[in-house]
N, C-alpha and C. Protein backbone atom coordinates (compact mmCIF):
# COMPACT_ATOMS: atom_id res chain seq x y z
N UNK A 1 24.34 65.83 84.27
CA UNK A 1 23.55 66.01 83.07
C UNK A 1 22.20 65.31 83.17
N UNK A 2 22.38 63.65 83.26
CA UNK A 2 21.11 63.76 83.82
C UNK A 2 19.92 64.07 84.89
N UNK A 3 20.86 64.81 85.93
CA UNK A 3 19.68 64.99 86.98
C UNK A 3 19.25 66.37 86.18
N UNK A 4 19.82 67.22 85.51
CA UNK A 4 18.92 67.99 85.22
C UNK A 4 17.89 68.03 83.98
N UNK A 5 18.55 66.93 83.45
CA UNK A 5 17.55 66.18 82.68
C UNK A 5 16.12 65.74 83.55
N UNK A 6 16.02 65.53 84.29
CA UNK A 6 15.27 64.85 85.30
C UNK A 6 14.34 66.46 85.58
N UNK A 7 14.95 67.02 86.18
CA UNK A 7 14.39 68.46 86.78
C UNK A 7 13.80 68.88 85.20
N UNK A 8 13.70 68.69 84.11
CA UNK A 8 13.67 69.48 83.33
C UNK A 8 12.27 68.50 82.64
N UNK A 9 12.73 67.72 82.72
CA UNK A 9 11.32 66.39 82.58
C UNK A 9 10.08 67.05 83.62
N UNK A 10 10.51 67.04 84.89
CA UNK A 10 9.18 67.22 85.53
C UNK A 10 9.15 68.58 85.52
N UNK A 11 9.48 69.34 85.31
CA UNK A 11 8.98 70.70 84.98
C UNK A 11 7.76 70.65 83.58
N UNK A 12 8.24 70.14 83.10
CA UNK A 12 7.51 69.84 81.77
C UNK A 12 6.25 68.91 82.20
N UNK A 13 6.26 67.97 83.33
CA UNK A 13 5.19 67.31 83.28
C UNK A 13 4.11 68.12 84.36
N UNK A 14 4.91 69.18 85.35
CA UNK A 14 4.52 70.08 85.88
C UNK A 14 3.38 71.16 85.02
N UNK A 15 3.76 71.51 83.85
CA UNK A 15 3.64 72.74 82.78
C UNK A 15 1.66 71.86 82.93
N UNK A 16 1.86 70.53 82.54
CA UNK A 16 0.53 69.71 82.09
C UNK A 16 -0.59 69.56 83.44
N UNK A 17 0.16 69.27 84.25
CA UNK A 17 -0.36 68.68 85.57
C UNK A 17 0.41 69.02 86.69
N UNK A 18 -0.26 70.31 87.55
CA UNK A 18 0.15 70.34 88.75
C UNK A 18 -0.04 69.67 89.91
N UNK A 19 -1.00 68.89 89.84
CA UNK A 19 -0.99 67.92 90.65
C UNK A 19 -0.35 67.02 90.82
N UNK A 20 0.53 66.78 90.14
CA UNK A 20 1.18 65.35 89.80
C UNK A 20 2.31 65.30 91.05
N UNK A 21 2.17 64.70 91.77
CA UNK A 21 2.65 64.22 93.33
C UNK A 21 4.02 63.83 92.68
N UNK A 22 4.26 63.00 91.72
CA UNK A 22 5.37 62.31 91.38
C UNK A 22 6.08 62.71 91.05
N UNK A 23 5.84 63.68 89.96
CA UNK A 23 7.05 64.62 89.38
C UNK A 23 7.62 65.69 90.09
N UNK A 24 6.64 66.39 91.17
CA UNK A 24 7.43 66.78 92.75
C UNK A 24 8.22 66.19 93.58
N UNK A 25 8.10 64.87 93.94
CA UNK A 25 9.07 64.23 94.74
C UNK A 25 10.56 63.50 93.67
N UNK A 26 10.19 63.07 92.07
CA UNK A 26 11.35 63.02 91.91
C UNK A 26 12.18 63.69 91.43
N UNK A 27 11.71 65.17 91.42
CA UNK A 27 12.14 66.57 91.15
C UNK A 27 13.15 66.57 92.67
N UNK A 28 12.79 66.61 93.98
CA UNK A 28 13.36 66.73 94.90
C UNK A 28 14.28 65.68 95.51
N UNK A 29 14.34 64.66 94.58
CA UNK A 29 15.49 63.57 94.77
C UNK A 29 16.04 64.03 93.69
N UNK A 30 16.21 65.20 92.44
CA UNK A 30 16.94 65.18 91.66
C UNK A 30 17.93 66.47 92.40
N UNK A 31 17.12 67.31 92.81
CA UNK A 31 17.69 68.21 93.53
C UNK A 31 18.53 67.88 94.64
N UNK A 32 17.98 66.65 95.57
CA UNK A 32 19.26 65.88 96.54
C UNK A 32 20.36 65.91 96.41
N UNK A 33 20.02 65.27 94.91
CA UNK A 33 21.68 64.96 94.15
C UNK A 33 22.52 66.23 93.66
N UNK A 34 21.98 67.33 93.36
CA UNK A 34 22.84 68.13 93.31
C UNK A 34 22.77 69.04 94.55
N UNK A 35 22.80 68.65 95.98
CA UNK A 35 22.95 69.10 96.89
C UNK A 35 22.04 70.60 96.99
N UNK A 36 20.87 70.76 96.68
CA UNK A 36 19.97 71.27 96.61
C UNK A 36 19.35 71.30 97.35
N UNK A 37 19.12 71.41 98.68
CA UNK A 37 18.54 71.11 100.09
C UNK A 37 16.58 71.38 99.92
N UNK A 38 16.91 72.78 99.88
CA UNK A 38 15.88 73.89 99.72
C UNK A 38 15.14 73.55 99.56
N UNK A 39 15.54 73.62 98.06
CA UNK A 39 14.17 73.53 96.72
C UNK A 39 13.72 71.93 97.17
N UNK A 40 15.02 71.22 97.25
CA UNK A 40 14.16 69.38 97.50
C UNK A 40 12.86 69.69 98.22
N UNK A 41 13.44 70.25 99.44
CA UNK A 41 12.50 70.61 100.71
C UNK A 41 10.81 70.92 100.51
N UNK A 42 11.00 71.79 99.16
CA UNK A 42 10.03 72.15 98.47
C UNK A 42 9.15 71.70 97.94
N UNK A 43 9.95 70.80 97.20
CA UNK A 43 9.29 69.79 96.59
C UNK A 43 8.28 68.55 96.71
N UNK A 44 9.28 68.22 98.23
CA UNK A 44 8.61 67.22 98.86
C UNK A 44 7.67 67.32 99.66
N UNK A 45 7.70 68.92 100.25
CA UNK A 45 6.36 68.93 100.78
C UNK A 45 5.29 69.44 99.82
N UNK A 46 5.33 69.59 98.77
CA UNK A 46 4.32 69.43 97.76
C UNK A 46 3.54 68.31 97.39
N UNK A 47 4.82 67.49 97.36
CA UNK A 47 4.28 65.92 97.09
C UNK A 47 3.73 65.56 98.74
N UNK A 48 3.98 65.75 99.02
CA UNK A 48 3.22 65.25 100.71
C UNK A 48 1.88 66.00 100.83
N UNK A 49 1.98 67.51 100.25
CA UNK A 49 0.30 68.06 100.61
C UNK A 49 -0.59 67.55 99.30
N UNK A 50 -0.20 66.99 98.45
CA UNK A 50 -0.68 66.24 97.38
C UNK A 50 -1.34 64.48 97.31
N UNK A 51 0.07 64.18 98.04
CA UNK A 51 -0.17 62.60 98.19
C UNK A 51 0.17 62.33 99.58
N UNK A 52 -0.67 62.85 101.02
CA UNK A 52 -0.02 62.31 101.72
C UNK A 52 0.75 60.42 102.42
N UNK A 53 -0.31 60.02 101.21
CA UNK A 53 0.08 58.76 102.11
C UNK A 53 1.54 57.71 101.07
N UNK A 54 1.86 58.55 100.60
CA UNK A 54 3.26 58.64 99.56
C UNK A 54 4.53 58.75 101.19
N UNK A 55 4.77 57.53 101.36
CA UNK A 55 6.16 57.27 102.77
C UNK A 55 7.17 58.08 102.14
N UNK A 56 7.79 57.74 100.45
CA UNK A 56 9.05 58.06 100.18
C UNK A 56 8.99 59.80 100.22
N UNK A 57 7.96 60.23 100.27
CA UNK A 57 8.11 62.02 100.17
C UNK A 57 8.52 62.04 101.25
N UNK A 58 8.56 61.75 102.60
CA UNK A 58 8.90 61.97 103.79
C UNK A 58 10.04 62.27 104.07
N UNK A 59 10.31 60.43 103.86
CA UNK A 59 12.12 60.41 103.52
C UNK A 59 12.82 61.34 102.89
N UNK A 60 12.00 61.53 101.91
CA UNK A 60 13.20 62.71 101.08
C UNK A 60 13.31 63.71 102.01
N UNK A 61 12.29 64.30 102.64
CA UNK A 61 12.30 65.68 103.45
C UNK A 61 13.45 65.69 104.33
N UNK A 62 12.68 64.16 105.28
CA UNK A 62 13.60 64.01 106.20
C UNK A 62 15.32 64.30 105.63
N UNK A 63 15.87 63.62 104.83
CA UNK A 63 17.19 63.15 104.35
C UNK A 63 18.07 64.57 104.03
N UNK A 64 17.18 65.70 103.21
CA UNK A 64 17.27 66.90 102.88
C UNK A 64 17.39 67.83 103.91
N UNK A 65 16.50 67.45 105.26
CA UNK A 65 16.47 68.50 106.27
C UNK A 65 17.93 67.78 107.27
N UNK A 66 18.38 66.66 106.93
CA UNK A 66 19.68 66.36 107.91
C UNK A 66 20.67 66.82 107.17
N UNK A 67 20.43 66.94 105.99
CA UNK A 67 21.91 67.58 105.59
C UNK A 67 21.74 69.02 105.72
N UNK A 68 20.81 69.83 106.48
CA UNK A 68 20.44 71.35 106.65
C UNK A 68 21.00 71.33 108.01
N UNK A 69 21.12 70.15 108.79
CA UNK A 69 21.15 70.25 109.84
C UNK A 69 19.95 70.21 110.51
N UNK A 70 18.98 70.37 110.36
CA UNK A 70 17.71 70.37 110.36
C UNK A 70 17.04 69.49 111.42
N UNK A 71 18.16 68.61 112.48
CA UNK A 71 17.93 67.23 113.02
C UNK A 71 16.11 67.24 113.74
N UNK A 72 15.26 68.07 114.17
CA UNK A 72 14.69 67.92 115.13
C UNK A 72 13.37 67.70 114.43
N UNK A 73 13.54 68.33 113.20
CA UNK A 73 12.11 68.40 112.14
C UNK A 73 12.45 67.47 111.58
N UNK A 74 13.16 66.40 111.43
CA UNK A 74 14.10 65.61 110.24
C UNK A 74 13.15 64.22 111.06
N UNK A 75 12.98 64.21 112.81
CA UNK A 75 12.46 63.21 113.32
C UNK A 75 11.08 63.17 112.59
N UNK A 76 10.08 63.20 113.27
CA UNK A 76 8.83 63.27 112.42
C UNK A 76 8.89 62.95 111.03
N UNK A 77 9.65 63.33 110.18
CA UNK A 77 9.58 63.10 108.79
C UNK A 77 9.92 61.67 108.62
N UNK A 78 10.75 61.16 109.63
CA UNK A 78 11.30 59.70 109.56
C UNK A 78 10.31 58.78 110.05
N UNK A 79 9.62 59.29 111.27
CA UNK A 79 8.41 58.34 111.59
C UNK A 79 7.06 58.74 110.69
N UNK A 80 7.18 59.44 109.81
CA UNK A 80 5.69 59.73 109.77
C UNK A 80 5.44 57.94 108.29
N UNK A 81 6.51 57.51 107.88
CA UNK A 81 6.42 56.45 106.71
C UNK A 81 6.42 55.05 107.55
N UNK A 82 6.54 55.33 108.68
CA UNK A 82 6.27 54.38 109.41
C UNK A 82 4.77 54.10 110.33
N UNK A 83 4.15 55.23 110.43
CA UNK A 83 2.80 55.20 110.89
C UNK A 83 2.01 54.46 109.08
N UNK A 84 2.66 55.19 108.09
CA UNK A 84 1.98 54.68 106.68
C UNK A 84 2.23 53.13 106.35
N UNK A 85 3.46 52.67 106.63
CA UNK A 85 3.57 51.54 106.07
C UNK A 85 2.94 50.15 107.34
N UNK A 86 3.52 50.98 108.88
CA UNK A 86 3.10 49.77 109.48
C UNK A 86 1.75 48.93 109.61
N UNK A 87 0.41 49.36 109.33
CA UNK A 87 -0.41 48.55 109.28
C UNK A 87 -0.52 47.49 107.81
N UNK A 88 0.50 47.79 107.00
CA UNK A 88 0.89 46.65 106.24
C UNK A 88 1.87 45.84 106.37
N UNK A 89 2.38 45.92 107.54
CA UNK A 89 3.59 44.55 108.01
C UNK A 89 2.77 44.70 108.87
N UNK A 90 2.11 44.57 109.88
CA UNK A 90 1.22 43.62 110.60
C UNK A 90 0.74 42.38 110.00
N UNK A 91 0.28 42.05 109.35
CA UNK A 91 -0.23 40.82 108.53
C UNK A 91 1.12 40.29 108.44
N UNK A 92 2.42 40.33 107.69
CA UNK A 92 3.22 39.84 107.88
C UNK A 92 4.24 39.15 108.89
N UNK A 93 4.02 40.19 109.84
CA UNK A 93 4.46 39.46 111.19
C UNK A 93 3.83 38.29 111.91
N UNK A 94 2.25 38.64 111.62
CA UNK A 94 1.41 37.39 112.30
C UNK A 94 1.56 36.07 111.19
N UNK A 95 2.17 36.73 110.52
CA UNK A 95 1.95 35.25 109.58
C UNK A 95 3.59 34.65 110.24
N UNK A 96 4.38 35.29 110.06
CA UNK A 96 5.43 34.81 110.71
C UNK A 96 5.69 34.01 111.89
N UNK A 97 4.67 34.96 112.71
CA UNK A 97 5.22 34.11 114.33
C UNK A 97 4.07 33.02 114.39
N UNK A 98 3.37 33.11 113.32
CA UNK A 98 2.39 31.45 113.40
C UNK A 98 3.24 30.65 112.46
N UNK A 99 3.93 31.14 111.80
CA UNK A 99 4.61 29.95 111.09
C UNK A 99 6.25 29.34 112.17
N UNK A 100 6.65 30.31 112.84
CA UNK A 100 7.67 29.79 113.68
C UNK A 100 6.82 29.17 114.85
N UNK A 101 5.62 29.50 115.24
CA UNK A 101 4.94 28.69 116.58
C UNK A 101 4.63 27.43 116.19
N UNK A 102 3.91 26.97 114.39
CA UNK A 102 3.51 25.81 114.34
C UNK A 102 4.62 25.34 113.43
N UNK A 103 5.84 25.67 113.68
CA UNK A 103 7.52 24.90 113.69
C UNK A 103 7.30 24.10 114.88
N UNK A 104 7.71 25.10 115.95
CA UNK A 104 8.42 24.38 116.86
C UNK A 104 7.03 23.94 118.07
N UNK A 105 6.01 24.47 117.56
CA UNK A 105 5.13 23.55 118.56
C UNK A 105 4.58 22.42 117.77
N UNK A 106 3.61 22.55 116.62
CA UNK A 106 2.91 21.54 115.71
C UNK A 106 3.66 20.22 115.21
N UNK A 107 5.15 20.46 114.82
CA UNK A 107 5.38 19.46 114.21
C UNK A 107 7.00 19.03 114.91
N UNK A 108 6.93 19.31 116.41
CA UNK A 108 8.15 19.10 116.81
C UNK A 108 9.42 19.79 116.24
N UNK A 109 9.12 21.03 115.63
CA UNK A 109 10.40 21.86 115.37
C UNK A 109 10.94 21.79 114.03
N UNK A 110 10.55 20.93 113.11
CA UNK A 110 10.66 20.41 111.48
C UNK A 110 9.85 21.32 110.56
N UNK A 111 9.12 22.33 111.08
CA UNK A 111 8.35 22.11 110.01
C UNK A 111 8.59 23.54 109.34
N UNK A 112 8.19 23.89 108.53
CA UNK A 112 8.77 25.12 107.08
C UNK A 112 8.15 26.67 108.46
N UNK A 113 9.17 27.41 107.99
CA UNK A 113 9.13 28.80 108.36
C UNK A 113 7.90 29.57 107.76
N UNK A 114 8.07 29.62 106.86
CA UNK A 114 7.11 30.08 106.01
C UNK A 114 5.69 29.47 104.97
């Protein structure tokens, strides 16, 4: 009941704004849930030619095209949120391995991780 509550919401926010990236992709996680492959499929690449730099539209594709069986197109969809997100864990990692280097080099191994 409520996922088609959900589908029935963004149709409606669809009716206002076709652009709206959001109400495509959680249109196609509503469709997931009722084992809706297709249309998800649909959806999400809407929201992807809309918002590409939106990771979770990917996922959905991806997730939708493995339960199609879909395995070979399903790759790409899995790395493509990882080309998006990784230049924002870079900064995090360097902060990391300077905080474990000036552990165990700066203060003889005592000193805070983070």
């Amino acid at each position: 009941m409520i996922t088609r509550l959900c589908i029935q919401s963004c149709n409606s926010v669809l009716k206002i704004d076709k652009n709206n990236y959001e109400a495509y992709f959680f249109r196609g996680l509503a469709y997931i849930y009722l084992e809706k492959y297709q249309p998800a499929i649909s959806d999400f690449e809407q929201a992807i030619r809309l918002e590409p730099n939106f990771a979770f539209s990917y996922f959905g594709r991806g997730f939708a095209r493995v339960q199609l069986q879909q395995y070979q197109q399903s790759i790409g969809d899995f790395e493509q949120p990882i080309k998006i997100v990784l230049p924002y864990l870079r900064p995090f990692s360097c902060k990391i391995l300077s905080a474990q280097t000036a552990s165990t080099c700066g203060s003889g191994g005592t000193g805070s991780m983070l």
